[in-house]
Every structure is written in C-alpha cells, then in structure tokens.
Protein backbone atom coordinates (compact mmCIF):
# COMPACT_ATOMS: atom_id res chain seq x y z
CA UNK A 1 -1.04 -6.38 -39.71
CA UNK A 2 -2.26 -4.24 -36.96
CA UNK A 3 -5.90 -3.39 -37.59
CA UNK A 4 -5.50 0.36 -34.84
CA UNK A 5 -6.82 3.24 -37.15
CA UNK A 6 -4.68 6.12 -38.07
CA UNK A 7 -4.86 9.22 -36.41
CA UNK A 8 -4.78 12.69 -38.37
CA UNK A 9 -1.04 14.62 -37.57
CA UNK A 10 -1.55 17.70 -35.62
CA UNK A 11 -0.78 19.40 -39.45
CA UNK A 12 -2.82 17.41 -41.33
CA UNK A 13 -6.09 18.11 -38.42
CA UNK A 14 -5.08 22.17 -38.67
CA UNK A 15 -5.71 21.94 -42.93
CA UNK A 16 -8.53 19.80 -42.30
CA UNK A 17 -9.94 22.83 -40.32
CA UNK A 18 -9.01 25.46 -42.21
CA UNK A 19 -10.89 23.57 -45.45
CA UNK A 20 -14.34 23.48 -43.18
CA UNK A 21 -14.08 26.33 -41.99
CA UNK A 22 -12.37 28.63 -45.32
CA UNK A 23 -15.79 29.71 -46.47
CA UNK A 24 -17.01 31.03 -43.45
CA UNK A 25 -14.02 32.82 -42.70
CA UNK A 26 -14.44 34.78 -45.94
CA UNK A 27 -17.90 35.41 -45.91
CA UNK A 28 -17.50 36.64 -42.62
CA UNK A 29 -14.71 39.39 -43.87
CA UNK A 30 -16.76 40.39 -46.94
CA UNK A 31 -19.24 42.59 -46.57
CA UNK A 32 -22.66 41.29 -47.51
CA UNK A 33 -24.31 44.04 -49.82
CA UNK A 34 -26.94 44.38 -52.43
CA UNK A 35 -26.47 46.17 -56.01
CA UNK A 36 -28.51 47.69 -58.74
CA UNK A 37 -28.14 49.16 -62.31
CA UNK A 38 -28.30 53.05 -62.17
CA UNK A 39 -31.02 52.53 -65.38
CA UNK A 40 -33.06 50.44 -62.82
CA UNK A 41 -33.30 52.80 -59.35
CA UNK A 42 -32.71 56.16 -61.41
CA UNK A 43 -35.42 58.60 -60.41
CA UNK A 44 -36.64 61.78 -61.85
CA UNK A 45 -37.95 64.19 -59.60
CA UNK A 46 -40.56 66.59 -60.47
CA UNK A 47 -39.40 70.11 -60.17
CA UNK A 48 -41.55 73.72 -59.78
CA UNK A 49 -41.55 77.31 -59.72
CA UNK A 50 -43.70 80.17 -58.94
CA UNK A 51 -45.78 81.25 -62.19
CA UNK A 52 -49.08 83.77 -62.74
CA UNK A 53 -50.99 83.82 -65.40
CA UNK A 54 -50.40 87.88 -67.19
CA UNK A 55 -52.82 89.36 -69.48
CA UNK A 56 -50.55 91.40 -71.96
CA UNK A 57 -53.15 93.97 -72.21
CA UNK A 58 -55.35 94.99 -69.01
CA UNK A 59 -56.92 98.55 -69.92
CA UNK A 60 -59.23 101.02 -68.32
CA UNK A 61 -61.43 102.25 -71.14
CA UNK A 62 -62.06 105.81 -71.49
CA UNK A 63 -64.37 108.47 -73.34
CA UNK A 64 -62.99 110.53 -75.81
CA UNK A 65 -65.61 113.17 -75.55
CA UNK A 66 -68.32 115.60 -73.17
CA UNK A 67 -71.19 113.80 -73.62
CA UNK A 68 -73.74 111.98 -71.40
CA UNK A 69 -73.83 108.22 -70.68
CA UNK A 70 -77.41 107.22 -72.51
CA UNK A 71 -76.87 103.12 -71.93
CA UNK A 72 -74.39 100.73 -71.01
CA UNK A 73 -75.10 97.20 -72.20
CA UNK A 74 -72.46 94.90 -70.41
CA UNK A 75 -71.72 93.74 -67.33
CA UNK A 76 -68.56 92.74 -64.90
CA UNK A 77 -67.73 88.87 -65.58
CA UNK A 78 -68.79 89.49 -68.91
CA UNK A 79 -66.44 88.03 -72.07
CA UNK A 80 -66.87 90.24 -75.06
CA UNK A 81 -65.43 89.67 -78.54
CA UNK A 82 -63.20 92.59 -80.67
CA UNK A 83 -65.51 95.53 -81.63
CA UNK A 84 -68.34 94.55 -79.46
CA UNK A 85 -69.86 97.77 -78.50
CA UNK A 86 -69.97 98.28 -74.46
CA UNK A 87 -71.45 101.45 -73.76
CA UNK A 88 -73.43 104.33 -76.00
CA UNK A 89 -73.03 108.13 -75.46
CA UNK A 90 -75.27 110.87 -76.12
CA UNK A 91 -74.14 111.78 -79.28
CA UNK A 92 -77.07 114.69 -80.29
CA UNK A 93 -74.73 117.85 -80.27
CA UNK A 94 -71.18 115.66 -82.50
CA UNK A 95 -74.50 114.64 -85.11
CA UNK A 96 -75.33 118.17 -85.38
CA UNK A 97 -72.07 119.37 -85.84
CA UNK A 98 -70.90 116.78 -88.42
CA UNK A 99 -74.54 117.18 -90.18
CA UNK A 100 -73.23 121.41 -90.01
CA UNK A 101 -70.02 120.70 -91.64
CA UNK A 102 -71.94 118.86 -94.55
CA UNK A 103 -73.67 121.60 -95.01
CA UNK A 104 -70.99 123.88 -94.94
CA UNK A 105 -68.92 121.55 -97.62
CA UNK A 106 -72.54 121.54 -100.26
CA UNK A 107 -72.53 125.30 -100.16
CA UNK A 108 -68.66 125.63 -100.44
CA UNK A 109 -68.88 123.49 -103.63
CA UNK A 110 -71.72 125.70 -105.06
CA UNK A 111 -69.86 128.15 -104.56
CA UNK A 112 -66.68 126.83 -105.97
CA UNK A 113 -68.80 125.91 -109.29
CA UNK A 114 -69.85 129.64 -109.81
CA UNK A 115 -66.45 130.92 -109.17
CA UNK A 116 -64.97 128.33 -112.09
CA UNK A 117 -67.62 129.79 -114.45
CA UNK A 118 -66.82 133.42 -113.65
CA UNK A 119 -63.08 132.63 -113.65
CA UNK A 120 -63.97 130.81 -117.04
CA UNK A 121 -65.99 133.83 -118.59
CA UNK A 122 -63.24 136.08 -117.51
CA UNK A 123 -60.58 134.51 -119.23
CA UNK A 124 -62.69 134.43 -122.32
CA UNK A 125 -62.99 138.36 -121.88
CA UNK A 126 -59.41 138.90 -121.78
CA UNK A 127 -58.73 136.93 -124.96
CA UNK A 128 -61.06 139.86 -126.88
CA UNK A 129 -59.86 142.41 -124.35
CA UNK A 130 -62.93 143.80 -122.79
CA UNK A 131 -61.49 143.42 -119.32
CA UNK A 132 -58.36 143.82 -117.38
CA UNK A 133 -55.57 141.32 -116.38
CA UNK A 134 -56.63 142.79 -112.92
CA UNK A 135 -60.15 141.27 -112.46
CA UNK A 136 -58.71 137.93 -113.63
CA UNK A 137 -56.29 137.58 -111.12
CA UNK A 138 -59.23 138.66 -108.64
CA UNK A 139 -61.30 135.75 -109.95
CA UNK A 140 -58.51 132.95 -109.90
CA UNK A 141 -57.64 134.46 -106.21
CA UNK A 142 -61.12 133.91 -105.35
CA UNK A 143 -61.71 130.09 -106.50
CA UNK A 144 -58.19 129.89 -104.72
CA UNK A 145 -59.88 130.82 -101.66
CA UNK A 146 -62.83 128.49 -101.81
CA UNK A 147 -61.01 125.78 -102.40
CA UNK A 148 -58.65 125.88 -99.29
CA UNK A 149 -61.90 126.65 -97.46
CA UNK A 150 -63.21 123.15 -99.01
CA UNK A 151 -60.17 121.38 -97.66
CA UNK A 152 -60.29 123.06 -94.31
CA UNK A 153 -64.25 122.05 -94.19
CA UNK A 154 -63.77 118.56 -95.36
CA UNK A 155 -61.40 118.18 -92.48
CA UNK A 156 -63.42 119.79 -89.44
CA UNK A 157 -65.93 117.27 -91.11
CA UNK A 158 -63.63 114.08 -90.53
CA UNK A 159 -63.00 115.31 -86.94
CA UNK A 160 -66.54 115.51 -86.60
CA UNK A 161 -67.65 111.68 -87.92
CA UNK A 162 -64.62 110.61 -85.53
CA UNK A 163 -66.15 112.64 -82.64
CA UNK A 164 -69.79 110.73 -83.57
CA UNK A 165 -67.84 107.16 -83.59
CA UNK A 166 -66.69 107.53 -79.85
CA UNK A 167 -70.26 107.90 -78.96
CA UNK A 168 -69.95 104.20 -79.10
CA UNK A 169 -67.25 102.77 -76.93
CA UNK A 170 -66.19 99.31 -78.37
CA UNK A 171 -63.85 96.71 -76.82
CA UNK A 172 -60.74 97.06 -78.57
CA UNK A 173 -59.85 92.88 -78.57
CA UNK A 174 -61.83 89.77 -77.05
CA UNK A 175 -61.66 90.55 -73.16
CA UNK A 176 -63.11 90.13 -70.16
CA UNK A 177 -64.90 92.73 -67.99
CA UNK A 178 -63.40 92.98 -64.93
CA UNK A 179 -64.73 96.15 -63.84
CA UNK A 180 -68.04 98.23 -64.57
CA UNK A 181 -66.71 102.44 -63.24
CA UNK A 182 -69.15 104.83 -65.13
CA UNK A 183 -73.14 104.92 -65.07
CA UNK A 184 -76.20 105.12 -67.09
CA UNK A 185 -77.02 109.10 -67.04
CA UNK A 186 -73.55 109.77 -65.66
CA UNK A 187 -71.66 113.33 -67.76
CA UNK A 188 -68.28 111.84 -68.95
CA UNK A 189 -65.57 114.29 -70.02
CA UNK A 190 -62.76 113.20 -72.37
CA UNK A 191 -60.80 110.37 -70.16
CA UNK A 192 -63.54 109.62 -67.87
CA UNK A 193 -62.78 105.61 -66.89
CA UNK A 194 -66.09 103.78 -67.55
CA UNK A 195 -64.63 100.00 -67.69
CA UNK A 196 -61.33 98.05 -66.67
CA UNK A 197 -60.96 95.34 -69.16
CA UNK A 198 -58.43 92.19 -69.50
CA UNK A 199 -57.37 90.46 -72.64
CA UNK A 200 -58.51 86.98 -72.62
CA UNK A 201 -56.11 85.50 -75.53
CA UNK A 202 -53.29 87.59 -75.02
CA UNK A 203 -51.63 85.65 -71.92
CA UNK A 204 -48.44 84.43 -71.19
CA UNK A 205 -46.81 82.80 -67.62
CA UNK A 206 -44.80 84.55 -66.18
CA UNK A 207 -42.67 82.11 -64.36
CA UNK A 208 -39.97 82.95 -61.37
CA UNK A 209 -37.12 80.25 -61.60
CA UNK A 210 -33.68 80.52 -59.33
CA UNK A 211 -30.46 81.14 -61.53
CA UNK A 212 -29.50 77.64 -61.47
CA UNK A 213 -32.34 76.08 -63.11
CA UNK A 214 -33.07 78.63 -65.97
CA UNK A 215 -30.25 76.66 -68.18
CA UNK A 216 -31.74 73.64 -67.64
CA UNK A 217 -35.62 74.99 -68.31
CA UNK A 218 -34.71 76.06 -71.20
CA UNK A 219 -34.01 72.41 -72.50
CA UNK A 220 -36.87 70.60 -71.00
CA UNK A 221 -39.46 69.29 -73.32
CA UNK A 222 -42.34 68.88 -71.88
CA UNK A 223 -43.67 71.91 -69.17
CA UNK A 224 -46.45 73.08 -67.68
CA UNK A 225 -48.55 75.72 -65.77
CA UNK A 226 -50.38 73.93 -63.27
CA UNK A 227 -52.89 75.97 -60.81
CA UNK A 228 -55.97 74.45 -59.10
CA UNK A 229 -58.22 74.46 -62.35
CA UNK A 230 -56.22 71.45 -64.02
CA UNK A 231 -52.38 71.12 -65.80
CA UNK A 232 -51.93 73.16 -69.17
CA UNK A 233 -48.94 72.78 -71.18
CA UNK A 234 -46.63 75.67 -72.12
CA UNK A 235 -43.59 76.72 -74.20
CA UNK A 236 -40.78 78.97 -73.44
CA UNK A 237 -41.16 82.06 -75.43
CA UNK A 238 -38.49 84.31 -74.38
CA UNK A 239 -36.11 84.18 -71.00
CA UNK A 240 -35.75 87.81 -69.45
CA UNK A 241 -31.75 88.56 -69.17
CA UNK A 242 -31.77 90.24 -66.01
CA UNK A 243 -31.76 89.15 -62.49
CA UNK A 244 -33.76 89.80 -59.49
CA UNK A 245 -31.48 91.97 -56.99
CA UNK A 246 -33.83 91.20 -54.53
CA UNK A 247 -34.88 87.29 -54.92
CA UNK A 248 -31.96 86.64 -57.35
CA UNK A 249 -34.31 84.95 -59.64
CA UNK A 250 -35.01 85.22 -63.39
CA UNK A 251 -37.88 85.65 -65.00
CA UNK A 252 -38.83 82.87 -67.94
CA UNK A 253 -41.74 83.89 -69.92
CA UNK A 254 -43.63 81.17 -71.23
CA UNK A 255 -46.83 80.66 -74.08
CA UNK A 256 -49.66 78.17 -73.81
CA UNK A 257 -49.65 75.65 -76.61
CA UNK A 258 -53.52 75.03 -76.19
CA UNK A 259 -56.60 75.40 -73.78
CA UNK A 260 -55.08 78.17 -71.43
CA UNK A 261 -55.40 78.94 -67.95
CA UNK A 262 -57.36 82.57 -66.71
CA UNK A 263 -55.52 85.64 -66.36
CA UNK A 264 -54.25 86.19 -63.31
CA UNK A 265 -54.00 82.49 -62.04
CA UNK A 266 -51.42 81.94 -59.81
CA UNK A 267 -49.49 78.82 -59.60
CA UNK A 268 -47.01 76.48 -60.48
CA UNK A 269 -44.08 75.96 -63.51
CA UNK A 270 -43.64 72.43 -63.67
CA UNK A 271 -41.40 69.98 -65.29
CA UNK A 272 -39.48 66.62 -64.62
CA UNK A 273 -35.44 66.26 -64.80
CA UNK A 274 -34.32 64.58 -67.12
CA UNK A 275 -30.97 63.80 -65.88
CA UNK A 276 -30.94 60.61 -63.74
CA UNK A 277 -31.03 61.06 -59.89
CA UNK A 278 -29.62 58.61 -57.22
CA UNK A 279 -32.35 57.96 -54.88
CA UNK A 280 -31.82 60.07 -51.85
CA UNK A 281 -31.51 57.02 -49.36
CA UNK A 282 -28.42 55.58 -50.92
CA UNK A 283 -25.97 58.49 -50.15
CA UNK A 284 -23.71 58.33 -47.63
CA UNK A 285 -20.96 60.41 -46.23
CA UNK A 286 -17.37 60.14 -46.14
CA UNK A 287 -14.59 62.80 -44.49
CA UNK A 288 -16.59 66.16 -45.80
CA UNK A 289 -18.32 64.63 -48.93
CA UNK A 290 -21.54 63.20 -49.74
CA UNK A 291 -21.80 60.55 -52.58
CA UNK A 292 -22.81 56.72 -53.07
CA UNK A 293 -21.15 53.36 -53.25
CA UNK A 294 -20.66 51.82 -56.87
CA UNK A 295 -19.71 47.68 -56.87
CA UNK A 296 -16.61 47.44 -59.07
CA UNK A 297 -14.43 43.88 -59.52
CA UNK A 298 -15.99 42.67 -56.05
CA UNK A 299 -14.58 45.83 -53.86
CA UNK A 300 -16.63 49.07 -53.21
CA UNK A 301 -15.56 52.24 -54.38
CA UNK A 302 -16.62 55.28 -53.14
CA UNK A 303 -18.04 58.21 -55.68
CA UNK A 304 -18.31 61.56 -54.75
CA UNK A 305 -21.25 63.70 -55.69
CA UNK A 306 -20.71 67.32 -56.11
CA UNK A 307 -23.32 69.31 -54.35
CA UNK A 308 -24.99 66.46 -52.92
CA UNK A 309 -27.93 66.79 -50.17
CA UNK A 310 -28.46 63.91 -47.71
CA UNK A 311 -31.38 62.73 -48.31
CA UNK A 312 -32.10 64.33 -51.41
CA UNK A 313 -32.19 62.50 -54.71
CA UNK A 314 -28.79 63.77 -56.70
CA UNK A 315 -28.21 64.33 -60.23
CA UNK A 316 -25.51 61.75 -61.24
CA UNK A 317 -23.25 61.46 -64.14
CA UNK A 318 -23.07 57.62 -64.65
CA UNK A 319 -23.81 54.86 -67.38
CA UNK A 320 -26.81 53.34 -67.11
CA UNK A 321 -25.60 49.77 -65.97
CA UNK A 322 -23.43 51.15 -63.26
CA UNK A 323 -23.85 48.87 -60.58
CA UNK A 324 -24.81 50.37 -57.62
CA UNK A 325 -24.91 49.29 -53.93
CA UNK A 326 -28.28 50.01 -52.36
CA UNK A 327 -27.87 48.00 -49.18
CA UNK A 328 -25.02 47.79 -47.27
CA UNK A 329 -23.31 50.76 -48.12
CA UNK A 330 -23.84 52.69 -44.49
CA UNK A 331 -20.85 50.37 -43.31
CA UNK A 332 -18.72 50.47 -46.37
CA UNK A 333 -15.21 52.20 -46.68
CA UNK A 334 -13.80 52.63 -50.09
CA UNK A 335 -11.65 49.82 -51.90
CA UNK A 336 -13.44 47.17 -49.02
CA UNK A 337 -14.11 43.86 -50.57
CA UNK A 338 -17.64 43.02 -51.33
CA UNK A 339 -20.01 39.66 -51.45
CA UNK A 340 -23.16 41.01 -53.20
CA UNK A 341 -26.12 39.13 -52.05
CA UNK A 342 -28.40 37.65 -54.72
C-alpha cells in the first residue's frame, strides 16, 4: 500500500474555502449597526412661550369731591390691605353740611308732630261741626307737605354722609402702590388722580403660544411661569378664541395654583412633551424625507417622520420597544440587511 498522502480535488479545495471564509463574507455584506428600544433613548424636550404676569385690576384712584389734601399716609412700594385708608381730605365744609341737613330733618319732624295734632283736632271739630270740610283738607295738605319735605331732607342728608366718607380715600382691594400723583396741601376737584394702584392677588399669566401648540397646552399636566425670581406652577384657566393677525398666536390665560409671581413679571410658559421624541441625531434623510431607521427581522426599514427637523428631536408615533438603530444608520438604505452589534 502506497503510503503518498491524498491531495484535496480542485472542488473539494474551492468548498474548503468557501467554509473558512463564509463568515467573513457575510459579515462583510451586513451592515454592522447598533439598536435601542424607543422607551430607552425617548426624550422629552422642554418647551416655552412668552408669558407676563397681569394684574386684573391696575387703577388710578381719584377724589370724589373739592376739598383740600390735609395728609397722605402711604407711600410708592407700599402693599396695603382692602379698606386701608390712603389719603384724608379736608372734610370741614361736607361735616357742616351733613350736620345742616340734621338739623333741617329735627325741625321738619317737629314740625310734622304739630301738624298731626292740628290735623287730629281738626278732624275732631268736624265730627261736632264747628269747622269746615275746607280747613281739614288745608291741614291734611299741610302734613302732606312736610312729609315729602322729610323725605327730600333725609336724602340731601345721605348725599351728604357719602360726600363726608370720600374725605377718606381707601384702597378698594389688597394692592400695591405703584404710584404716589397728588400732595399734602394740594386742592383736588372731583377726579383729581392722587395714586395708581395694582392688585396684588388678582393676577393671571398671560401666556403667547403659536397655533400649533395651544391643543397640546391645553393637555399638559404639569406647567409653569418661570421668570428670574424662581418657577411657580400654573393652571389653564381659559384659552382666548381668537388669533393674533399680526403674530398669529393665541393667547392662553393661565392661574397660579400657589405662591405667585409679581405683577408685571415677564417671562416664560413652560412645560415638557409628553409625547416621546427621537433624539435629533438619529434622523436621517432619504429622497425628500426626513425620518429614522427601525431594525425589523435583521433588515432596516426606513420610517418617515412627518414634519421632521434635522437635528431636532421629533415627536414619534411608535411602541415603546421599537427597536431602533442609533449607529449605523447614516449608511443604511431601506430593506438592507443588518448585523446589530452587541
């Protein structure tokens, strides 16, 4: 028996290569990329829009009568609570006047008592006939008299206690004092301006949001007003249903659930999406669209993404455990076969 090895046919050397050399062949037509579950690289970006803090009452207060300004006890900064009395008129000729119409009223009453006696006596006289029908009707005309001159004197006396109570001008609700106009010794006539006040508890934000986002506003949870004195949380009260011609936004008005900001702030309505966003690094485009890579089955398919910015994280309507490919993908073409890379 001959003891000369056996050489390989030129088939049989061929399979032998193809067997080395199989796996490299197909790792080397794959595309090496990495994946990730949407649940796992989701984002959600913080969004914003231009808000002020608005006092719904900001008033310049105003006499109601001529009279003298005898003292004025606050000053601008100032916070002052509902009824708290800012500034004291001279109120010498309204106390005369009022303490007049008393008097008038006491001697209209006298009167009014001696004219019910005579009317009384008189009737009594008619009953035995001793005087006419003629002087009774002159008596009951005469009480008549005196007592619409009661009621006209009891009302000139009202008008004059409500003349003497704006000799004291009082804040109207908690405020701040945001302006001091009139002076000690100054002559105010009815509607001189002697402060410009602001409501502090009365606020709301007024908040400037683009058409687009007003839907989605409206079903966010959790927003705030945020301004450089700290973050304060707010709730939508009301969404104005008109549109700016001119910035062709609408206006959301919003109240502040508890420590609020100062009126007049200016700043920032802020809130978080809460729809999941592709991170803005894994989009790529294809032909005219903009979109990302998902691994399916060991090939890559292509989704598009409506309204998709490059890179800009997206809004994306996906299950969480999509698989997604975050490297890799720049050199992808749809339905191309995959080898993800642990």
């Amino acid at each position: 028996m001959s003891n000369k090895p056996r050489l390989c046919t030129p088939l049989a050397f061929l399979t032998c290569l193809f067997l080395v050399f199989s796996p490299l062949i197909n790792a080397q037509t794959a595309n090496l990329v990495k994946t990730a579950r949407l649940a796992d690289i989701a984002v959600y970006p913080q969004k914003s829009a231009p808000a002020t803090v608005v006092s719904l009452n900001n008033t310049l207060l105003s006499t109601q009568i001529k009279a003298r300004v005898e003292e004025i006890f606050v000053k601008v900064g100032e916070v002052v609570e509902a009824g708290s009395v800012l500034a004291r008129l001279d109120c010498t000729y309204y106390d005369l006047a009022a303490q007049q119409t008393k008097a008038r009223i006491a001697s209209l009453q006298a009167r009014i008592k001696l004219a019910e006696r005579r009317l009384e006596r008189t009737r009594k006289l008619i009953e035995s006939k001793t005087v006419t029908e003629e002087l009774l009707d002159q008596r009951e005309a005469e009480l008549a008299v005196l007592h619409a001159d009661r009621e006209a004197a009891l009302s000139s006396l009202k008008e004059a206690e409500t003349d003497v109570s704006h000799c004291l001008l009082k804040s109207p609700y908690r405020a701040v004092i945001t302006a001091r106009i009139g002076a000690v010794g100054d002559f105010a006539k009815e509607g001189t301006k002697l402060f410009e006040i602001v409501d502090f508890e009365q606020l709301e934000v007024s908040a400037q949001l683009p058409i687009g986002d007003v839907d989605q506003v409206n079903h966010i949870s959790a927003l705030y007003f945020e301004d450089s004195a700290g973050r304060y949380p707010v709730k939508i009260r009301t969404t104005v249903p008109a549109i700016n011609t001119r910035t062709r936004n609408q206006e959301v008005r919003l109240l502040f659930v508890d420590e609020s900001a100062l009126p007049g702030a200016a700043g920032r309505l802020v809130w978080r999406d809460e729809r999941p966003h592709v991170p803005g690094k894994l989009l790529v485009r294809r032909n005219d669209s903009f979109g990302v890579f998902l691994a399916k089955q060991g090939k890559a398919r292509f989704k598009i993404i409506s309204d998709a910015q490059p890179g800009r994280p997206t809004p994306i309507d996906l299950a969480p455990d999509t698989l997604l490919i975050t490297e890799g993908q720049h050199a992808l073409r749809d339905s191309q076969t995959i080898s993800v890379i642990p």
